[in-house]
N, C-alpha and C. Protein backbone atom coordinates (compact mmCIF):
# COMPACT_ATOMS: atom_id res chain seq x y z
N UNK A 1 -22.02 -115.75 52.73
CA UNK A 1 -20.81 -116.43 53.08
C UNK A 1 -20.38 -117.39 51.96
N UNK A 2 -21.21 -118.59 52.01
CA UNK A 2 -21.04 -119.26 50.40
C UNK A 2 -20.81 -118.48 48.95
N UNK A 3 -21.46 -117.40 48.80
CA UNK A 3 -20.88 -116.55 47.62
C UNK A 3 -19.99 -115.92 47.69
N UNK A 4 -19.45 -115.46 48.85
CA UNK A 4 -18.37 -115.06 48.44
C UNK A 4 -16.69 -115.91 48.86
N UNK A 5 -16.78 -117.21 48.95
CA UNK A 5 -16.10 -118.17 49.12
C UNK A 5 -15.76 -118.74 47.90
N UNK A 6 -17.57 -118.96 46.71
CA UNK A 6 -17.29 -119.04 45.47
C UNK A 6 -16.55 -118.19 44.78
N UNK A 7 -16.93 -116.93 44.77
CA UNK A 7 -16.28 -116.22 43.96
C UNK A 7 -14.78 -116.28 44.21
N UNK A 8 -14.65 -116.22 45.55
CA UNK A 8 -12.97 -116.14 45.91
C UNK A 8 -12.26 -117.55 44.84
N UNK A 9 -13.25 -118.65 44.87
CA UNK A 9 -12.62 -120.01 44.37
C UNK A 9 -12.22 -119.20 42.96
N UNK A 10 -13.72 -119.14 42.19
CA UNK A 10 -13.52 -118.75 40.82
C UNK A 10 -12.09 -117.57 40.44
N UNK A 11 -11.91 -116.44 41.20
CA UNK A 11 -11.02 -115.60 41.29
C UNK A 11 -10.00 -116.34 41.10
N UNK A 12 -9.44 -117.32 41.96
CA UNK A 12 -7.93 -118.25 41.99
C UNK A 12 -7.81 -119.34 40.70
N UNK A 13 -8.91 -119.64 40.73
CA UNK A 13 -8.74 -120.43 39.26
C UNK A 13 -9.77 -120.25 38.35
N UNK A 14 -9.82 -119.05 38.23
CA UNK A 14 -10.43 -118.85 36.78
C UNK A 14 -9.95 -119.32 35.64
N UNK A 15 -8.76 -119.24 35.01
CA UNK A 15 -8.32 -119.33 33.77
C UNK A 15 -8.68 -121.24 33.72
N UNK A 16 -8.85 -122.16 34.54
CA UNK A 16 -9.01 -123.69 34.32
C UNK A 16 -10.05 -123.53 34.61
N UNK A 17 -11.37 -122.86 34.62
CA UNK A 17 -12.53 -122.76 34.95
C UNK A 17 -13.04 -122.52 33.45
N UNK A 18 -12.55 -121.41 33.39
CA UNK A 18 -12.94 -120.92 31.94
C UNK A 18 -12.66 -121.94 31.01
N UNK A 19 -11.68 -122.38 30.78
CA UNK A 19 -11.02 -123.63 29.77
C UNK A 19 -11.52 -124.75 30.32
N UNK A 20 -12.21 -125.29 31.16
CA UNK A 20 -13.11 -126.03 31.37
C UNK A 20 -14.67 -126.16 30.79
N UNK A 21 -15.27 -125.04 31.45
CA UNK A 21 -16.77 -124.83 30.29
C UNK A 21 -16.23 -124.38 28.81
N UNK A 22 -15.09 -124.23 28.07
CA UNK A 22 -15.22 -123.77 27.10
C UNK A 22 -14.94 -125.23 25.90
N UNK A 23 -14.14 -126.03 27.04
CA UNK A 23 -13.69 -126.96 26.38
C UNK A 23 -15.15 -128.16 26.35
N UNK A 24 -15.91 -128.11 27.61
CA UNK A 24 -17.71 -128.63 27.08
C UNK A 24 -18.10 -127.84 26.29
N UNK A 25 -18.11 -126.79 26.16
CA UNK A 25 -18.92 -126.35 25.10
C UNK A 25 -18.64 -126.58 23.40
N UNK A 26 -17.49 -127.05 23.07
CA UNK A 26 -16.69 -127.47 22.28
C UNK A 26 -17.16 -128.83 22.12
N UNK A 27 -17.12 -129.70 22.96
CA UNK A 27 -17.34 -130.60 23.19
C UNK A 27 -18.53 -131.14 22.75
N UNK A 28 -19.49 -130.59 23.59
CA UNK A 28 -20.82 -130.81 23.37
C UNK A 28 -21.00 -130.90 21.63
N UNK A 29 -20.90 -129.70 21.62
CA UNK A 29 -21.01 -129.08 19.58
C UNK A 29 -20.67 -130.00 18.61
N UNK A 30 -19.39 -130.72 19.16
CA UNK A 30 -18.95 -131.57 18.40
C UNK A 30 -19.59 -132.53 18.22
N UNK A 31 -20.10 -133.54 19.54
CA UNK A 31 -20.85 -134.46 19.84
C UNK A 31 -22.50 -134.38 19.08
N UNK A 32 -22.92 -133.37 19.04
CA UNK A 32 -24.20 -132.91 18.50
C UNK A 32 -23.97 -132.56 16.80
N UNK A 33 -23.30 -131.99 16.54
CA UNK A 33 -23.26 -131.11 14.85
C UNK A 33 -21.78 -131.83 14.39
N UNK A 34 -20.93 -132.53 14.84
CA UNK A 34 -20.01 -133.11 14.11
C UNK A 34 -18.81 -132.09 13.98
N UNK A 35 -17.70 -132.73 13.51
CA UNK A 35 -16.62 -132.33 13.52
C UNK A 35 -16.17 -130.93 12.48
N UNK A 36 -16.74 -131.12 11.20
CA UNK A 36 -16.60 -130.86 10.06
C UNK A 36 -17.54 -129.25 10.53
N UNK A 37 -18.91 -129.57 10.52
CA UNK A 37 -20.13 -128.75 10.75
C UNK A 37 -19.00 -127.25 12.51
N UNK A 38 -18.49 -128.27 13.32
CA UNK A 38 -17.89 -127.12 14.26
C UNK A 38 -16.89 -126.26 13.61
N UNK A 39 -16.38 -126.75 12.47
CA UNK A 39 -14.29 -126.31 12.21
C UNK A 39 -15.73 -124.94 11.18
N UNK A 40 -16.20 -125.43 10.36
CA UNK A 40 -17.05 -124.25 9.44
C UNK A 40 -17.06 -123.62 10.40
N UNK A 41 -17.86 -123.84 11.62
CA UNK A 41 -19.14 -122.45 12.41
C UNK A 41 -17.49 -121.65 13.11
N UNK A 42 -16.90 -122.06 13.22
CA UNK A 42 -15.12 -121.76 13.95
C UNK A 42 -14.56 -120.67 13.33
N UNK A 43 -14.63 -120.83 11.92
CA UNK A 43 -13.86 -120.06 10.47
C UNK A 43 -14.87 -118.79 10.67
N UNK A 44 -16.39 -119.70 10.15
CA UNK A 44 -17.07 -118.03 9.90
C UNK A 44 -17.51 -117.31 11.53
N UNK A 45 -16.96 -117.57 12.79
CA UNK A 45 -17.12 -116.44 13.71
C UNK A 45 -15.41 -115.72 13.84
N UNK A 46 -14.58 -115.96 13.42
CA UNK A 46 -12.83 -115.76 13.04
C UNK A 46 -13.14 -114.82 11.95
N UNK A 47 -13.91 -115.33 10.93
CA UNK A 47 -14.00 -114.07 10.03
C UNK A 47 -14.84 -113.23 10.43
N UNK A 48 -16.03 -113.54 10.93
CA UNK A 48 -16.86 -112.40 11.39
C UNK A 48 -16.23 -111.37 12.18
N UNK A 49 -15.53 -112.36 13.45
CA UNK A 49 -14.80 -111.43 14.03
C UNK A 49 -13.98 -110.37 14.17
N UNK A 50 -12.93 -111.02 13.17
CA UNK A 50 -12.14 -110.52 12.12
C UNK A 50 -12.51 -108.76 11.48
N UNK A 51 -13.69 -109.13 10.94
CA UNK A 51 -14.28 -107.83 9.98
C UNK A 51 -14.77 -106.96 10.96
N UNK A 52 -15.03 -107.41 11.74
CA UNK A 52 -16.47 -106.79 12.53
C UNK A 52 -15.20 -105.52 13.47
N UNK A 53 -13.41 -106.14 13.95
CA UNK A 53 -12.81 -105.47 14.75
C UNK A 53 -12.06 -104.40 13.48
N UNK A 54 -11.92 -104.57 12.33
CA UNK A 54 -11.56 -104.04 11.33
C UNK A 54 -12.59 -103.08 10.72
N UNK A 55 -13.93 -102.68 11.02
CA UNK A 55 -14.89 -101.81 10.81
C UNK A 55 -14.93 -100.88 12.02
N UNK A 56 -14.57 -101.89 13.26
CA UNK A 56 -14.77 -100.71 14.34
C UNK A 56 -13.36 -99.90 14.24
N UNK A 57 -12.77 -99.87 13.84
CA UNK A 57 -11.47 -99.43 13.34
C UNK A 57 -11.52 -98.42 12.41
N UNK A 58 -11.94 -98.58 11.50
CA UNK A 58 -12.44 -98.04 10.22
C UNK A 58 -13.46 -98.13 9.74
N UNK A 59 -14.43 -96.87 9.61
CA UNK A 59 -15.72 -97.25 9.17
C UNK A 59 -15.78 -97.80 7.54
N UNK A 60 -14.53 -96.88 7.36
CA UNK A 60 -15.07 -97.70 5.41
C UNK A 60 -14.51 -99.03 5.13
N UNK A 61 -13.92 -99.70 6.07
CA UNK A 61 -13.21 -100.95 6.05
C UNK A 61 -14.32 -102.30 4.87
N UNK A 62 -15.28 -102.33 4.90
CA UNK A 62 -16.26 -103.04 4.28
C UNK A 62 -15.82 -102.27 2.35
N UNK A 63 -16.42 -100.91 2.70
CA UNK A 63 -16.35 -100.67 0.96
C UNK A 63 -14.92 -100.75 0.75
N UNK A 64 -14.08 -100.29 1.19
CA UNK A 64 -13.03 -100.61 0.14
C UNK A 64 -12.39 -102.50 0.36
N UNK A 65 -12.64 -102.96 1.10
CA UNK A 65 -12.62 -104.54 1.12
C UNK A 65 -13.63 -105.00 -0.27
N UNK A 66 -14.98 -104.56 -0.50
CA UNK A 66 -15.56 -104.60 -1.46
C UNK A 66 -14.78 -104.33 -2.38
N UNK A 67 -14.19 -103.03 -2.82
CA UNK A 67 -13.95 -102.48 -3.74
C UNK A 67 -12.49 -103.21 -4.51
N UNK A 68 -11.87 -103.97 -3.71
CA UNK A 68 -11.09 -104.84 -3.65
C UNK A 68 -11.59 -106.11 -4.57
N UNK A 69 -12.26 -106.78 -4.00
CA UNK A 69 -12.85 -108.15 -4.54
C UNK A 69 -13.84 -107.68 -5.84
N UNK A 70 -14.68 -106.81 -5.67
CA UNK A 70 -15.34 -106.42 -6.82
C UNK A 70 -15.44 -105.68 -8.02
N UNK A 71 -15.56 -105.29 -8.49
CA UNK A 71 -15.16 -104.25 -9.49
C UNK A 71 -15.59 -102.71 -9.12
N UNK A 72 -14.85 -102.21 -8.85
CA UNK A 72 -16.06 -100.72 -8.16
C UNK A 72 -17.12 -99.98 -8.46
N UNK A 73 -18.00 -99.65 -7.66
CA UNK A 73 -19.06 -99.41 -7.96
C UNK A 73 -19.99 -100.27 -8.42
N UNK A 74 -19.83 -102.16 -8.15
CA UNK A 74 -20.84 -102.69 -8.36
C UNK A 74 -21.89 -103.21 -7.05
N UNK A 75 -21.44 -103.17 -5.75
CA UNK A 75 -22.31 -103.02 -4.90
C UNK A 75 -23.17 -101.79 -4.53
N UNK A 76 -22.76 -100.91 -5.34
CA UNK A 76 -23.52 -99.43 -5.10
C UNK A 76 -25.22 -99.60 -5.35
């Protein structure tokens, strides 16, 4: 009965639920590792992310991104 009363809650307001723990978790990070140390770890999961949806896309997305920045054929 209680679980599924919760869930019904969570169902109706999820989206201020979610932006609630996301905004502690933010929070927290900040409070612990600093301002500077969160905006870095921010960038490199944006880029990770970034690459990671651009490989599942394209498998050669990495070498010719390489092949781009490097001279070709020097990661070979």
């Amino acid at each position: 009965m209680f679980k599924e009363r919760l869930l019904s809650f969570y169902h109706t307001y999820r989206g201020g639920i979610d932006g609630a723990f996301i905004g502690l978790i933010v929070a927290t990070a900040v409070l612990l590792l600093g301002v500077y140390r969160v905006v870095f770890i921010a960038i490199c999961m944006s880029l990770g992310y970034f690459i990671g949806t651009k490989m599942s896309e394209n498998k050669d997305y990495l070498k010719n991104l390489l092949d781009r920045i490097l001279p070709p054929g020097t990661y070979r």
